[in-house]
Protein backbone atom coordinates (compact mmCIF):
# COMPACT_ATOMS: atom_id res chain seq x y z
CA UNK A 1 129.97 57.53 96.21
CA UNK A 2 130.33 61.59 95.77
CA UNK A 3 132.13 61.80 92.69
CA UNK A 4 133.57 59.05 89.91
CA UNK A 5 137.50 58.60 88.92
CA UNK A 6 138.61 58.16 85.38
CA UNK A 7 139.70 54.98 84.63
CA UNK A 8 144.01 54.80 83.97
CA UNK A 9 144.02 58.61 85.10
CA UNK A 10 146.66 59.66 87.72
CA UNK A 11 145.26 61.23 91.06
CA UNK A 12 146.48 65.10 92.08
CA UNK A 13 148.00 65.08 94.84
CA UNK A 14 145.29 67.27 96.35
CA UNK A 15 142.74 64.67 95.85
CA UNK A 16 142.18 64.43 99.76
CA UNK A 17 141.45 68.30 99.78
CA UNK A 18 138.73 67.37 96.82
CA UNK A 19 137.38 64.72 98.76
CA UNK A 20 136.92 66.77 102.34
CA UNK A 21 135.25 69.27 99.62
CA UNK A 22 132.92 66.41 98.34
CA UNK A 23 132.03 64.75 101.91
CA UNK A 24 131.58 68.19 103.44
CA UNK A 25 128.77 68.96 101.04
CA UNK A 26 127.37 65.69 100.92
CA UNK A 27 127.61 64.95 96.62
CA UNK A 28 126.15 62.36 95.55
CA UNK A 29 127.04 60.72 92.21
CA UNK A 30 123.23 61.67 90.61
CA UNK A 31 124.07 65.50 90.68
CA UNK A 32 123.13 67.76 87.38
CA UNK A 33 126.16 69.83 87.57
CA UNK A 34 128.93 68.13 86.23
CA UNK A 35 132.47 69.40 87.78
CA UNK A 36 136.13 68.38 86.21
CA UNK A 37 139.35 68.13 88.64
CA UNK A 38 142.36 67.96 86.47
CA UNK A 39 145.50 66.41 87.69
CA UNK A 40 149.04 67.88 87.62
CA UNK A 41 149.67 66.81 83.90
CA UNK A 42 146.18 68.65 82.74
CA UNK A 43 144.10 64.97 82.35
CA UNK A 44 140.97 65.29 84.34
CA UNK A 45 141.29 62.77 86.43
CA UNK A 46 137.77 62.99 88.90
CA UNK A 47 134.19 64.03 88.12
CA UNK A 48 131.73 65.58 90.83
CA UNK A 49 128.68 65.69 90.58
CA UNK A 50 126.40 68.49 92.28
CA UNK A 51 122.57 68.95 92.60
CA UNK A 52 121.40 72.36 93.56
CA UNK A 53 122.55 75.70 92.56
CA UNK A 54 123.15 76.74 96.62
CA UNK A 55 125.73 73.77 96.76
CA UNK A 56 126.73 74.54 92.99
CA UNK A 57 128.17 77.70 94.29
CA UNK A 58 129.31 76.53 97.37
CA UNK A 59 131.31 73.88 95.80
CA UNK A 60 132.65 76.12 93.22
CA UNK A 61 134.08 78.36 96.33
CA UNK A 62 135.41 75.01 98.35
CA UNK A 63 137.32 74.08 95.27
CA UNK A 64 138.90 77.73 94.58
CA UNK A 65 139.95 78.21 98.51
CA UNK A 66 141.74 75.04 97.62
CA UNK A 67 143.69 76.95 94.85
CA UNK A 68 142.14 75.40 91.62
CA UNK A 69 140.48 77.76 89.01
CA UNK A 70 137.98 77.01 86.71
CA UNK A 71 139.98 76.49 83.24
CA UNK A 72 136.06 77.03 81.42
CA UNK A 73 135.64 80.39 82.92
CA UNK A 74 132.42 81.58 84.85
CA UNK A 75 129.80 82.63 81.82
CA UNK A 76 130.99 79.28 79.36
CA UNK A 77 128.70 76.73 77.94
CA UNK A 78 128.94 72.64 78.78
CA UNK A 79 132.29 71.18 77.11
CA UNK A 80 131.97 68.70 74.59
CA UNK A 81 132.56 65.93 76.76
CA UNK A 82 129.69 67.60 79.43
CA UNK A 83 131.79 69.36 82.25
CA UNK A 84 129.87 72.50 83.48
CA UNK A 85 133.30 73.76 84.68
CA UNK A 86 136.86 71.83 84.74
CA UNK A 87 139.23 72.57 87.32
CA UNK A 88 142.78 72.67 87.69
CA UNK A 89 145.81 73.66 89.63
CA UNK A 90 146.84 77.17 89.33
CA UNK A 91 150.16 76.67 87.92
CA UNK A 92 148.61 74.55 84.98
């Protein structure tokens, strides 16, 4: 497993684009970078998890080829609920 749904959360219909961008750089669910994926209504809806700044940054780039930007901003600090950065669609 490379990543961990919420429970009663809808999947984004990009989700396979997330998952190529999991698989491709091998996550594994014991990472210490903690990224959200929001859905289309805004409800984070998958967690990756991501071990290693190189792959840190590489996943950050995947996901924002893909079209999502991070809603935390580059320089914030862990949320409350302990995202490093929480993505979403553009239009959201």
């Amino acid at each position: 497993m490379n990543s961990r749904y919420v429970k009663n959360a809808a999947i984004a219909s990009y989700d396979p684009q997330v998952t190529q961008v999991a698989e491709k750089h091998r996550l594994t669910d014991k990472g210490r970078m903690v990224l959200a994926i929001e859905n289309e209504a805004g409800h984070v809806y998958r967690v990756l998890f991501v071990e290693g700044a190189s792959r840190y940054m590489s996943v950050i780039e995947a996901l924002t080829a893909l079209g999502l930007t991070d809603r935390m901003g580059p320089y914030s600090d862990t949320s409350p609920e302990g995202y490093d950065n929480r993505f979403a669609a553009a239009a959201l």
